[in-house]
C-alpha atoms as a PDB file:
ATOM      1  CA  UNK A   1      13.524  98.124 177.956  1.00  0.00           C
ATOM      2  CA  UNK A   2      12.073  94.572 176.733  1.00  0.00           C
ATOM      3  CA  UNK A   3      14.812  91.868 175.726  1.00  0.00           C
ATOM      4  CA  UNK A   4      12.423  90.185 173.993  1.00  0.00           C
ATOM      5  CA  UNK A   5      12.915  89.215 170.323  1.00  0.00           C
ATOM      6  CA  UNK A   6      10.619  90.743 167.890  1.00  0.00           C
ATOM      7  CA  UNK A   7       8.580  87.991 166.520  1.00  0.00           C
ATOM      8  CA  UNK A   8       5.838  89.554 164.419  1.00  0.00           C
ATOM      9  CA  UNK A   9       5.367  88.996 160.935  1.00  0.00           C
ATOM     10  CA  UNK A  10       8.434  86.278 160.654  1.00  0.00           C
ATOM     11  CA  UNK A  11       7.332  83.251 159.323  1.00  0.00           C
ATOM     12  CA  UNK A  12       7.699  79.732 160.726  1.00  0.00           C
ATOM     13  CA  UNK A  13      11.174  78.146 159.155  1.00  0.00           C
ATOM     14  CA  UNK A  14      10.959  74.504 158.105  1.00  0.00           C
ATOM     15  CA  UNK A  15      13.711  72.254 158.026  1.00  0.00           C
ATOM     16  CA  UNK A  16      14.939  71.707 154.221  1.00  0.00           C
ATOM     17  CA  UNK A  17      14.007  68.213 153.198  1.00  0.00           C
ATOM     18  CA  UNK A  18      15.113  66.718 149.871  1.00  0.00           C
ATOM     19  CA  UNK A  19      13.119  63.636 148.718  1.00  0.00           C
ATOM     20  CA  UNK A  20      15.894  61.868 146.602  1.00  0.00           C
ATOM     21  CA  UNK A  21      18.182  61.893 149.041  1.00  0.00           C
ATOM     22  CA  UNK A  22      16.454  60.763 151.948  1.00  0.00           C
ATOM     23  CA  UNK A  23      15.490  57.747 149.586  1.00  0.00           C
ATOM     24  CA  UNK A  24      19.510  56.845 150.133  1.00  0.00           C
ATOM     25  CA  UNK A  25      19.451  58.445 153.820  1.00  0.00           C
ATOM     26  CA  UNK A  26      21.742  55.400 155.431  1.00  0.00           C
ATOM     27  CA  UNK A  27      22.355  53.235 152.811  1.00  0.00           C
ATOM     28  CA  UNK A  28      25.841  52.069 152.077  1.00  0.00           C
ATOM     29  CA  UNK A  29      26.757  52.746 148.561  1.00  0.00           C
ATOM     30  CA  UNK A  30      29.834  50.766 147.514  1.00  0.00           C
ATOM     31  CA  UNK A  31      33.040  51.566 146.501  1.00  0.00           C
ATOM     32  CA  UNK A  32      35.898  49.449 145.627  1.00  0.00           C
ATOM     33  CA  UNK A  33      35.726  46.058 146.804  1.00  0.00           C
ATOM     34  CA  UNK A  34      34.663  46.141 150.499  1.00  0.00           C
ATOM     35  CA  UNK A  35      34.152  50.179 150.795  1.00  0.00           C
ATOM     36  CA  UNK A  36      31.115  52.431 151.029  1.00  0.00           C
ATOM     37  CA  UNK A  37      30.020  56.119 151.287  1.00  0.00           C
ATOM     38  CA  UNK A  38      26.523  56.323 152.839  1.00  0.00           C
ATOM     39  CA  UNK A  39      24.717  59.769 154.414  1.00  0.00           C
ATOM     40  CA  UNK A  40      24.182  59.876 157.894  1.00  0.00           C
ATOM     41  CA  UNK A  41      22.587  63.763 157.885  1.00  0.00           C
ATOM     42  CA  UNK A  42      22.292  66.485 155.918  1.00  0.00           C
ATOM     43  CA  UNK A  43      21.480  70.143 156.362  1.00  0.00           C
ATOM     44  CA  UNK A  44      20.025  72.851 153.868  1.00  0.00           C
ATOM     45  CA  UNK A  45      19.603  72.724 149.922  1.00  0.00           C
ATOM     46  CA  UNK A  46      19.554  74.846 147.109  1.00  0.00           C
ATOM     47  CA  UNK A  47      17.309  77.026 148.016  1.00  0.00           C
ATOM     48  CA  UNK A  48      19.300  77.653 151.028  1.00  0.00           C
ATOM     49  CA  UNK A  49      22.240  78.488 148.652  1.00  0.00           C
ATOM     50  CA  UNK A  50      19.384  81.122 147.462  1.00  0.00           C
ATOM     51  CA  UNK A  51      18.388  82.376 150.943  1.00  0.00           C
ATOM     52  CA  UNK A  52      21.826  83.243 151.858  1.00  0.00           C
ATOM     53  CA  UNK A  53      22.289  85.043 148.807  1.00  0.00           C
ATOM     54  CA  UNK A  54      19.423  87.338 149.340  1.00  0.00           C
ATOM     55  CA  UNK A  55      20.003  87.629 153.032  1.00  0.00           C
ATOM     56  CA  UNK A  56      16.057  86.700 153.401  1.00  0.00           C
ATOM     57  CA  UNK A  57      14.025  83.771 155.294  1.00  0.00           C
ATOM     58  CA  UNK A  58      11.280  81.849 153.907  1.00  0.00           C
ATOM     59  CA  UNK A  59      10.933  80.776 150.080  1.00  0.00           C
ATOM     60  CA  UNK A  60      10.123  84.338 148.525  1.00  0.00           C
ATOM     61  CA  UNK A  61       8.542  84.648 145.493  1.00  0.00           C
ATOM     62  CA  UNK A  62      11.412  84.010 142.864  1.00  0.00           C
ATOM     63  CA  UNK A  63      10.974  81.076 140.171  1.00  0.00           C
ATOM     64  CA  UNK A  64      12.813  78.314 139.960  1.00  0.00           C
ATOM     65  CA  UNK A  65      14.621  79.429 137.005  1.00  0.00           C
ATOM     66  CA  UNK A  66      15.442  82.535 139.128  1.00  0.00           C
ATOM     67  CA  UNK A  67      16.856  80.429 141.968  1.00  0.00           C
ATOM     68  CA  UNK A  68      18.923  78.198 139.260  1.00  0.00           C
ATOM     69  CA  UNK A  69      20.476  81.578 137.911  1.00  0.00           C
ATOM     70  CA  UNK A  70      21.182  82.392 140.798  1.00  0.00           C
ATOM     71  CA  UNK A  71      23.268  79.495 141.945  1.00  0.00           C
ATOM     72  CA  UNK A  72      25.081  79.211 139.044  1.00  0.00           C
ATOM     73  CA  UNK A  73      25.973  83.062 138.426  1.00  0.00           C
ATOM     74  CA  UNK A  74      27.660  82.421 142.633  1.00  0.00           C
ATOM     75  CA  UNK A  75      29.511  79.226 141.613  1.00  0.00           C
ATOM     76  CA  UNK A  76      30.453  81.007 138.111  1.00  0.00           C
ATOM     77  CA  UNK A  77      31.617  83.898 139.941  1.00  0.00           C
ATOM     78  CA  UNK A  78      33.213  81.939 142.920  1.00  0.00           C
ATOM     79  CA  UNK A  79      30.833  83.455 145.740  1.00  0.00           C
ATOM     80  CA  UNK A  80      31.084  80.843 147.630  1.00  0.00           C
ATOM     81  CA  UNK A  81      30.060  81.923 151.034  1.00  0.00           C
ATOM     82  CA  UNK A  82      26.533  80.978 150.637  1.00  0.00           C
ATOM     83  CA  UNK A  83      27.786  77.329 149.687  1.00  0.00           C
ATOM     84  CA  UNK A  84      28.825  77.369 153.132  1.00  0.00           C
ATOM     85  CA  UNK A  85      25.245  77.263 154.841  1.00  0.00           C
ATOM     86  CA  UNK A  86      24.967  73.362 153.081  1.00  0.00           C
ATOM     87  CA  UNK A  87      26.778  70.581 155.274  1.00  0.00           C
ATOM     88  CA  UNK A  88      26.630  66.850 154.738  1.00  0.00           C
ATOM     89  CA  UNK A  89      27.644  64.041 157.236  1.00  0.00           C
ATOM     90  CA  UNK A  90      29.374  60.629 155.553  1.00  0.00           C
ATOM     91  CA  UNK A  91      29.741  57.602 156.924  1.00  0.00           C
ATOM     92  CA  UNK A  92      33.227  56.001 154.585  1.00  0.00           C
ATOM     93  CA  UNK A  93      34.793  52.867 154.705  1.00  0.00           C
ATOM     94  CA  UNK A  94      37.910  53.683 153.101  1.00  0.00           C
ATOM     95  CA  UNK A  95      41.579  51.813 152.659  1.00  0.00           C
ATOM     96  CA  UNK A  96      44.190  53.394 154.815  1.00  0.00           C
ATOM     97  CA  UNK A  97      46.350  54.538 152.071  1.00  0.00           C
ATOM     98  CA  UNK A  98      43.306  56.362 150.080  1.00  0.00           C
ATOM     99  CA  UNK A  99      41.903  57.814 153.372  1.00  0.00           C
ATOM    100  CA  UNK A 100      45.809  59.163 153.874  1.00  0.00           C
ATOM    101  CA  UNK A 101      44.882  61.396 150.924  1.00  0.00           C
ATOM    102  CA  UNK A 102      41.341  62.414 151.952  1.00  0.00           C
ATOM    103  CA  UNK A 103      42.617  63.282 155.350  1.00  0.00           C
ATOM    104  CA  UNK A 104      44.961  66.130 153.578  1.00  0.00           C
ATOM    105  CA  UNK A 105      41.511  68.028 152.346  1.00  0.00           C
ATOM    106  CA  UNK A 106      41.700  70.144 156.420  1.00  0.00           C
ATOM    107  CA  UNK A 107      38.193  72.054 155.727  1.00  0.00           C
ATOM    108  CA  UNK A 108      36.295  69.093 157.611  1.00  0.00           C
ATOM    109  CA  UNK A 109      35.603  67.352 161.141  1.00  0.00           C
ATOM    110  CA  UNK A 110      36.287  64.008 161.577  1.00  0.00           C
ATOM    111  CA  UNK A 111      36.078  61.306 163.571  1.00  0.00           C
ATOM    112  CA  UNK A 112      38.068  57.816 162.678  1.00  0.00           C
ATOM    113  CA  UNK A 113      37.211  54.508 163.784  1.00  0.00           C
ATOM    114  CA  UNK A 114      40.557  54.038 166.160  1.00  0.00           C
ATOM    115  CA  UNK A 115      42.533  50.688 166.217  1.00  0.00           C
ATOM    116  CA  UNK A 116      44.185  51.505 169.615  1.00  0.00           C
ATOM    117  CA  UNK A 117      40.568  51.178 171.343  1.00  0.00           C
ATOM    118  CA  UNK A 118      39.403  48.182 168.721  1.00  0.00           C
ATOM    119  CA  UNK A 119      40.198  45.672 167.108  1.00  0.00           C
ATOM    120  CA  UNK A 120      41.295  46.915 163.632  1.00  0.00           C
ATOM    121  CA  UNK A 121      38.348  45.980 160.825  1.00  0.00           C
ATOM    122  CA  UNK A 122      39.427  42.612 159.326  1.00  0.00           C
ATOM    123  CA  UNK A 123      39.446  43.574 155.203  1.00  0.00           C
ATOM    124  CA  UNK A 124      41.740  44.846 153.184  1.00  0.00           C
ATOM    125  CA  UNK A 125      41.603  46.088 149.530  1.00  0.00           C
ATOM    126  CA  UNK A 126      42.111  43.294 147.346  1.00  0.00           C
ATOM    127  CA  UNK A 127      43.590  43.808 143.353  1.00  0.00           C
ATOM    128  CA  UNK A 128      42.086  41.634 141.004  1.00  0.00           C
ATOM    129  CA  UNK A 129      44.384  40.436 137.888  1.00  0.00           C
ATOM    130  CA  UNK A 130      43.377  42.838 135.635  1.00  0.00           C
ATOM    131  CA  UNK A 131      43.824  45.826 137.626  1.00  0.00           C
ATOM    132  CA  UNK A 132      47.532  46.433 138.802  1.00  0.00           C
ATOM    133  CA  UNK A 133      48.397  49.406 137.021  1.00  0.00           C
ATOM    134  CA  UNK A 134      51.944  50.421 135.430  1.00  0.00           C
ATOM    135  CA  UNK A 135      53.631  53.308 136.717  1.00  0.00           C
ATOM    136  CA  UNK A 136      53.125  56.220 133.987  1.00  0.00           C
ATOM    137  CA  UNK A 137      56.290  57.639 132.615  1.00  0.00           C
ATOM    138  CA  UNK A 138      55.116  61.184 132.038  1.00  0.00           C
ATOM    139  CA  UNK A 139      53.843  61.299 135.424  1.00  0.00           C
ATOM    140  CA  UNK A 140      55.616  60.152 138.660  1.00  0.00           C
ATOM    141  CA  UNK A 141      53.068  59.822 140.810  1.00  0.00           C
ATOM    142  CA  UNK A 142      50.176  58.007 138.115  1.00  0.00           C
ATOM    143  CA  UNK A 143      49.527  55.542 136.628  1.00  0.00           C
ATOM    144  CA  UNK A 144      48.924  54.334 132.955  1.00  0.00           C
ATOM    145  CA  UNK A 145      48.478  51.039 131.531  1.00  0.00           C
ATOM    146  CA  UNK A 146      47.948  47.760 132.906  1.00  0.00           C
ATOM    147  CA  UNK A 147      50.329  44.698 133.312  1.00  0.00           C
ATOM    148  CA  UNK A 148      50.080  41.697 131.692  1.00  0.00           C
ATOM    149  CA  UNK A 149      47.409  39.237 132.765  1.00  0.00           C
ATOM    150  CA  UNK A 150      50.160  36.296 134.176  1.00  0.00           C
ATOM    151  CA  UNK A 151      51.787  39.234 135.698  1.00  0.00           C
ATOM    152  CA  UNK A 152      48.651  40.297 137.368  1.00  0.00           C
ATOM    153  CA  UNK A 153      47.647  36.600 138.669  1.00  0.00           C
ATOM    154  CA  UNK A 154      51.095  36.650 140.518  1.00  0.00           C
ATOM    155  CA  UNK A 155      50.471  39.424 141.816  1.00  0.00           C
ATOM    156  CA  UNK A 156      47.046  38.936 143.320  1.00  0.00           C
ATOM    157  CA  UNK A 157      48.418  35.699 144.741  1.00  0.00           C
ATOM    158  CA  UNK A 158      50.970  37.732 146.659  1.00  0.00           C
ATOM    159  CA  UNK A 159      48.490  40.142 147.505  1.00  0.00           C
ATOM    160  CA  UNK A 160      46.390  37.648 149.281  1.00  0.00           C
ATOM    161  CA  UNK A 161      49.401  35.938 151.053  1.00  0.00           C
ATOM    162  CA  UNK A 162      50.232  39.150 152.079  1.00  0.00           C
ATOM    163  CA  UNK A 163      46.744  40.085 153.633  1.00  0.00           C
ATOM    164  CA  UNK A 164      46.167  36.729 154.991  1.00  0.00           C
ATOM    165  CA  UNK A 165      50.026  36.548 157.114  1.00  0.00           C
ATOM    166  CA  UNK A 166      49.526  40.222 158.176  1.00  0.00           C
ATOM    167  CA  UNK A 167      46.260  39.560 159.492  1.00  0.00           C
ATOM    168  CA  UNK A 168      47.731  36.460 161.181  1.00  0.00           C
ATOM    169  CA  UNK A 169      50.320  38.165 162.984  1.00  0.00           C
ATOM    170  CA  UNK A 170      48.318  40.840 163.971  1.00  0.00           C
ATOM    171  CA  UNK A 171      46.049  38.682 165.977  1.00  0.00           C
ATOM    172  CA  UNK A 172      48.093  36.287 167.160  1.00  0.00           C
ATOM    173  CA  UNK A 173      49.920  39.400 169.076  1.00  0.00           C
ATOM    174  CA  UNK A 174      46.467  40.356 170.146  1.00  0.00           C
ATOM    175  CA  UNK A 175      46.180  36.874 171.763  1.00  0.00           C
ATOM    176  CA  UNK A 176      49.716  37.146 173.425  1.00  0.00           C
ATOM    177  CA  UNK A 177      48.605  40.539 175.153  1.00  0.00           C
ATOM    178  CA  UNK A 178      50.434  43.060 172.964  1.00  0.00           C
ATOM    179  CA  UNK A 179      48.505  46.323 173.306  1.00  0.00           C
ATOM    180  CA  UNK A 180      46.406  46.631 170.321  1.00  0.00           C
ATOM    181  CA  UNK A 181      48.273  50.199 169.680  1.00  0.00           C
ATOM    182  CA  UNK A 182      51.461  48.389 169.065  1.00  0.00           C
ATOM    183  CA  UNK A 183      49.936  45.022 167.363  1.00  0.00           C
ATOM    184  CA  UNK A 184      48.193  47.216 164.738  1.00  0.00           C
ATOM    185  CA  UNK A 185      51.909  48.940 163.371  1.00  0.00           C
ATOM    186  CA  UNK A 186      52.487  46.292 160.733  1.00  0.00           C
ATOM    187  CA  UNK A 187      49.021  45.716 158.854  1.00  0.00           C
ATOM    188  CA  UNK A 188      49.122  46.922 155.484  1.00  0.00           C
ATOM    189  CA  UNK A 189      48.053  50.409 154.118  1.00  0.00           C
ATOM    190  CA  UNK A 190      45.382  48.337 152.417  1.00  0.00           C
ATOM    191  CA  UNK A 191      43.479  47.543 155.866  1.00  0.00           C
ATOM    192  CA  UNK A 192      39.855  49.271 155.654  1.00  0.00           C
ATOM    193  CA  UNK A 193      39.572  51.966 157.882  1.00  0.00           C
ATOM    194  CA  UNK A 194      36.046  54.112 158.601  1.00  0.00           C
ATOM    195  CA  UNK A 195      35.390  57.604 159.642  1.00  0.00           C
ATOM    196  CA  UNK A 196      32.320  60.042 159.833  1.00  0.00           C
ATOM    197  CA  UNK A 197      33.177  62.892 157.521  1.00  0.00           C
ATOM    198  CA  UNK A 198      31.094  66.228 157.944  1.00  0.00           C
ATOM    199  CA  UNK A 199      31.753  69.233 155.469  1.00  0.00           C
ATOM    200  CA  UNK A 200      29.778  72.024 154.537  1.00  0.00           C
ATOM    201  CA  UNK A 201      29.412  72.433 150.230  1.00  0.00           C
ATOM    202  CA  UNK A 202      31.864  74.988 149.534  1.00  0.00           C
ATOM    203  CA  UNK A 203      34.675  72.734 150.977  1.00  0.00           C
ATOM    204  CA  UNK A 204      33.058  69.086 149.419  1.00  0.00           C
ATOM    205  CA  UNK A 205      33.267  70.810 145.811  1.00  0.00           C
ATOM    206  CA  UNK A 206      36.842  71.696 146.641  1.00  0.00           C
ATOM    207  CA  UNK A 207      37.715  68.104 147.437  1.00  0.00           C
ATOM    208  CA  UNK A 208      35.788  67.015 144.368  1.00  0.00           C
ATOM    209  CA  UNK A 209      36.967  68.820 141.580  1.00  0.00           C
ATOM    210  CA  UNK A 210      40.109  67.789 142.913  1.00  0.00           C
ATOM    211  CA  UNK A 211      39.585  63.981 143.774  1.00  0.00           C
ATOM    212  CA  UNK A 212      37.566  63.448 140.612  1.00  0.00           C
ATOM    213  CA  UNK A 213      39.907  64.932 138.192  1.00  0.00           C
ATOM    214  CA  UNK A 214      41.569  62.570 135.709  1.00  0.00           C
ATOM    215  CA  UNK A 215      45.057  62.673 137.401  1.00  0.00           C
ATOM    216  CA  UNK A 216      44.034  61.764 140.663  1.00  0.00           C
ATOM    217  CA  UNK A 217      44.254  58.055 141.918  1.00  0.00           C
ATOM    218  CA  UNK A 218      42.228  55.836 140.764  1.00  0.00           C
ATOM    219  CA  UNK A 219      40.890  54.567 144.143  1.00  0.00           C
ATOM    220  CA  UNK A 220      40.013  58.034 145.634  1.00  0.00           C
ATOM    221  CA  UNK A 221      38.443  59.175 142.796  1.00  0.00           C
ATOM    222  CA  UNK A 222      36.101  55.945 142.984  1.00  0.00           C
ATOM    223  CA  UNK A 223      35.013  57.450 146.399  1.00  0.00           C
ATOM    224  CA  UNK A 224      34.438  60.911 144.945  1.00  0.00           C
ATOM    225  CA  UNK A 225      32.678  59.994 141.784  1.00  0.00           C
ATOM    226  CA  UNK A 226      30.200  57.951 144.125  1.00  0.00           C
ATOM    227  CA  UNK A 227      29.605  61.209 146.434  1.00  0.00           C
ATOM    228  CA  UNK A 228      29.495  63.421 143.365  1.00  0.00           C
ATOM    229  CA  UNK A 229      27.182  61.226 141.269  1.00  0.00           C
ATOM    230  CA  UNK A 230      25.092  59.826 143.950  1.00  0.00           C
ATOM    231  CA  UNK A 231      25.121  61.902 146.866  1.00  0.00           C
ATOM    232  CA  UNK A 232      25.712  65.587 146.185  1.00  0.00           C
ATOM    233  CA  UNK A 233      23.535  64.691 142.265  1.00  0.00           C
ATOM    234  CA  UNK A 234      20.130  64.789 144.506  1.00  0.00           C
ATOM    235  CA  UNK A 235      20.930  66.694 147.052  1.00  0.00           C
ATOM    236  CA  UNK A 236      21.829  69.968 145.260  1.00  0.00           C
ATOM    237  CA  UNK A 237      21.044  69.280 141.577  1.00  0.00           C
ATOM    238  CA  UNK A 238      21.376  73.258 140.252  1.00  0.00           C
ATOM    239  CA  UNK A 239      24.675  73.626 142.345  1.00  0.00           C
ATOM    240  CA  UNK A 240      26.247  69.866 140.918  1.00  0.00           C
ATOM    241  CA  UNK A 241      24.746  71.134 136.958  1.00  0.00           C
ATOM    242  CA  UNK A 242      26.591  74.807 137.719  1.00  0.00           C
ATOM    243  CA  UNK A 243      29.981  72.552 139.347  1.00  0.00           C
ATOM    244  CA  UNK A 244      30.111  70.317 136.273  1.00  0.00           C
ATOM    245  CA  UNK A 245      29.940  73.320 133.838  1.00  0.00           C
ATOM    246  CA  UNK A 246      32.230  75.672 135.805  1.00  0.00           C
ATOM    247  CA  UNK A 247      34.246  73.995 137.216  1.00  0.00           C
ATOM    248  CA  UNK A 248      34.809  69.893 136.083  1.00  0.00           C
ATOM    249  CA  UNK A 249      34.094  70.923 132.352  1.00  0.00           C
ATOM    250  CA  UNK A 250      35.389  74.230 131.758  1.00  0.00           C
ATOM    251  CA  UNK A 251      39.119  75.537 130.291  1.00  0.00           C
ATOM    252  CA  UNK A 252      41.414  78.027 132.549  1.00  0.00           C
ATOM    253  CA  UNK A 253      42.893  79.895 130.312  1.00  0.00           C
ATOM    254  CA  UNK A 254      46.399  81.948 131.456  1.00  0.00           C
ATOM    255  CA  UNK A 255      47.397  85.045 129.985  1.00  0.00           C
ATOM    256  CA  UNK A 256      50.117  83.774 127.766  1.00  0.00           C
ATOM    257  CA  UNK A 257      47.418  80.628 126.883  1.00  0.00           C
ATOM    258  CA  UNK A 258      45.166  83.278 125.565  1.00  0.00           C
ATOM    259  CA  UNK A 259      47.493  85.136 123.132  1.00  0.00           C
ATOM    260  CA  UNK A 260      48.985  81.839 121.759  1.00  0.00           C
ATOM    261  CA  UNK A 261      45.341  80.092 121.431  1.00  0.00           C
ATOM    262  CA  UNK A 262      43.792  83.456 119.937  1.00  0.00           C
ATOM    263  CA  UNK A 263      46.823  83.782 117.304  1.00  0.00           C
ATOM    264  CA  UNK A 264      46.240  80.144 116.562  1.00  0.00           C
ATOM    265  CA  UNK A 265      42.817  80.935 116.003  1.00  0.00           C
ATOM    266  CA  UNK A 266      42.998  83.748 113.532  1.00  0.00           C
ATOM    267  CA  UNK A 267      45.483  81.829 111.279  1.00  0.00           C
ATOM    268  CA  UNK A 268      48.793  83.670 112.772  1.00  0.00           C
ATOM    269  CA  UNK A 269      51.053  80.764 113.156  1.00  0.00           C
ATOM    270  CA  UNK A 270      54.404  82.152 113.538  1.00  0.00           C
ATOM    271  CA  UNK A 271      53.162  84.757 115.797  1.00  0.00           C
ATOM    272  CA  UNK A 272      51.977  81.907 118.332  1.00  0.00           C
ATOM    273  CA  UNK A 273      55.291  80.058 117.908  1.00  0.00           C
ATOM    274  CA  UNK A 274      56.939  83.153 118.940  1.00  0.00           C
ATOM    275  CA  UNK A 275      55.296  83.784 121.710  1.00  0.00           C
ATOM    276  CA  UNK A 276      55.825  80.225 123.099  1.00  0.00           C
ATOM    277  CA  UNK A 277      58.961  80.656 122.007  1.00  0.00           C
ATOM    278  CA  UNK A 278      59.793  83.568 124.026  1.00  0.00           C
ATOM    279  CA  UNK A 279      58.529  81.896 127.061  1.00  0.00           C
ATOM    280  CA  UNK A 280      61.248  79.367 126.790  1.00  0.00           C
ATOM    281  CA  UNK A 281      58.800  76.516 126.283  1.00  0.00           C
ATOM    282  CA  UNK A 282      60.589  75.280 122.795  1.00  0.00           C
ATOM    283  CA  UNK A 283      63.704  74.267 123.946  1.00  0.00           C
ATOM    284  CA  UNK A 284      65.028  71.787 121.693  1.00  0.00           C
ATOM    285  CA  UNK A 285      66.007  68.011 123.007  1.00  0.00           C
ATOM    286  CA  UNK A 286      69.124  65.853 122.106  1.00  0.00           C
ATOM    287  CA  UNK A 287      66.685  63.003 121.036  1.00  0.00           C
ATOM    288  CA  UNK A 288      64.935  65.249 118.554  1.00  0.00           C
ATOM    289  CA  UNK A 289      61.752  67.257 119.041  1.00  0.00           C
ATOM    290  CA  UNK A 290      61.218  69.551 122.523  1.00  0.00           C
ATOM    291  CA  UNK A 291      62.640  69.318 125.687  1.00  0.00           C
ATOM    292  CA  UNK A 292      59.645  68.395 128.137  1.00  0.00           C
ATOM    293  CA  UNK A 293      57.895  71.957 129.447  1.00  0.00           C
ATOM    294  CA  UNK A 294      54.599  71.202 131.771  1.00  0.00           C
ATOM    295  CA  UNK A 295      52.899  74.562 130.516  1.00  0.00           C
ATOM    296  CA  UNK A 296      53.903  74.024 126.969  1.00  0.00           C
ATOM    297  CA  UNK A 297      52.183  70.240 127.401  1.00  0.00           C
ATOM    298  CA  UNK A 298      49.015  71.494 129.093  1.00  0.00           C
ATOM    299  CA  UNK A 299      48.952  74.232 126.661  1.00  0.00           C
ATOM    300  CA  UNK A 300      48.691  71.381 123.616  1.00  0.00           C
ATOM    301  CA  UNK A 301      46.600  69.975 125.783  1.00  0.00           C
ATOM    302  CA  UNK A 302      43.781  72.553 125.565  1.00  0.00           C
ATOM    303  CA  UNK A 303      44.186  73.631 121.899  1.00  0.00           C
ATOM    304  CA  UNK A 304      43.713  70.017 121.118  1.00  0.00           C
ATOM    305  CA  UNK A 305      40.750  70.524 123.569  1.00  0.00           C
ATOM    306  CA  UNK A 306      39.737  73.274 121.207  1.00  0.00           C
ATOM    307  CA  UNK A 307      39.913  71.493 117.811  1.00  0.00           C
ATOM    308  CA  UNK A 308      42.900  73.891 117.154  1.00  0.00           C
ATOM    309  CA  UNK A 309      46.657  72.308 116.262  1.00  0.00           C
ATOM    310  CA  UNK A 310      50.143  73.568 117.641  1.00  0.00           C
ATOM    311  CA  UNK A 311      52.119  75.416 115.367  1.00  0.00           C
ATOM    312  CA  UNK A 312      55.422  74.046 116.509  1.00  0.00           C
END
């Protein structure tokens, strides 16, 4: 019996080439003050998204609008297996303490530059004035607000002192012999490190709609706007149209959020406040109005989302 493959009547595959990105194939895009994302490779687009869906080879004879449908009924739906057979390699130049949270997303390989083989990259991430942010007070790990401008001009000062005697000492162990794994241990979080990042779609909308929500930090979601807006924006343009509509722009609704928001909706006012009510949500504070409740807060949240007022 022949172990030969059966060839006849399958058509010759081309690789998947998309125009608008290769226009940025390389380029460093910036972020932050001395950071970049830039695309090193790429593989697939959407109308690989489509193949795998059909389980077929070659183009086929859908339309466009077919293929768009397509993509966005899988993302709407959250079949995301043939997001999978997309993958995208980054080059980022990233400060330590940012990349410390991009490092937690575990769906990806990577490869960091190392500072115990080289020298470690001589830049850190520098605050100007206007931008040291105020610890929020409803949240205790953001940010909201801005301190005041003499505030802010200290600040930067110390910054730079900081950077500049760090960087100092770190060399000036390098010059007395110290192994460069133990010289590094006392340069600041702020030190740029870079890394090739390769992650196939399914996993790089994860990170996003995480990393570019509101209540991330402000740095990381600099880096994930740019790979949102710029990057994934021409690579996969149906796929980022059906992620910004399913998943950046829409409302999650839980059970109890849906009897509260359609009683609010239909006019029955008490009946919502009971049911919050009954959830323990309205629990009344010693400085007046409601104790704090997170799902009672995100639940204002959307009805205020949805024109609609809380009846309590």
């Amino acid at each position: 019996m022949s172990n030969e493959i059966e060839t006849e009547g399958a058509q010759r595959l081309e690789r998947p080439r998309v125009e608008a990105l290769d226009r940025i194939l390389g380029e460093p895009l910036k972020v932050l003050d001395d950071g970049f994302v830039r695309v090193v490779d790429y593989m697939g687009d959407d109308s690989s998204i489509v193949q795998a869906a059909r389980v077929s080879y070659g183009k086929g004879t859908k339309k466009v609008q077919e293929d768009r449908g397509l993509i966005r009924y899988l993302l709407r739906h959250r079949h995301t297996t043939p997001f999978e057979m997309c993958e995208i390699k980054l080059h980022v130049r990233v400060p330590m303490d940012c990349w410390r949270q991009w490092i937690r997303h575990r769906s990806a390989s990577i490869n960091e530059y190392s500072t115990r083989y080289s020298i470690a990259i001589d830049a850190a991430q520098a605050t100007a004035a206007d931008q040291w942010r105020l610890q929020s007070t409803g949240n205790r790990q953001g940010s909201a607000g801005f301190v005041d401008a003499e505030k802010g001009e200290l600040l930067s000062k110390q910054e730079a002192d900081l950077h500049r005697e760090s960087r100092r000492i770190y060399d000036a162990r390098l010059e007395q012999g110290v192994a460069r794994e133990q010289a590094r241990k006392d340069l600041p979080l702020s030190t740029y490190t870079e890394a090739y990042w390769k992650i196939d779609l399914h996993n790089l909308l994860h990170f996003l709609a995480l990393r570019m929500e509101d209540h991330s930090q402000l740095e990381i979601r600099s880096y994930a706007a740019r790979i949102g807006e710029d990057v994934v924006a021409k690579w996969v343009p149906f796929t980022w149209e059906a992620f910004l509509d399913y998943r950046m722009h829409s409302l999650s609704l839980s059970a109890i959020e849906k009897e509260v928001i359609a009683a609010v909706a239909k006019g029955d006012k008490v009946g919502a406040r009971k049911l919050v009510e009954e959830r323990g949500w309205l629990e009344p504070s010693d400085k007046g109005g409601w104790k704090r409740n997170r799902e009672r807060e995100e639940l204002e949240g959307k009805l205020a989302g949805l024109n609609l007022a809380a009846p309590w």
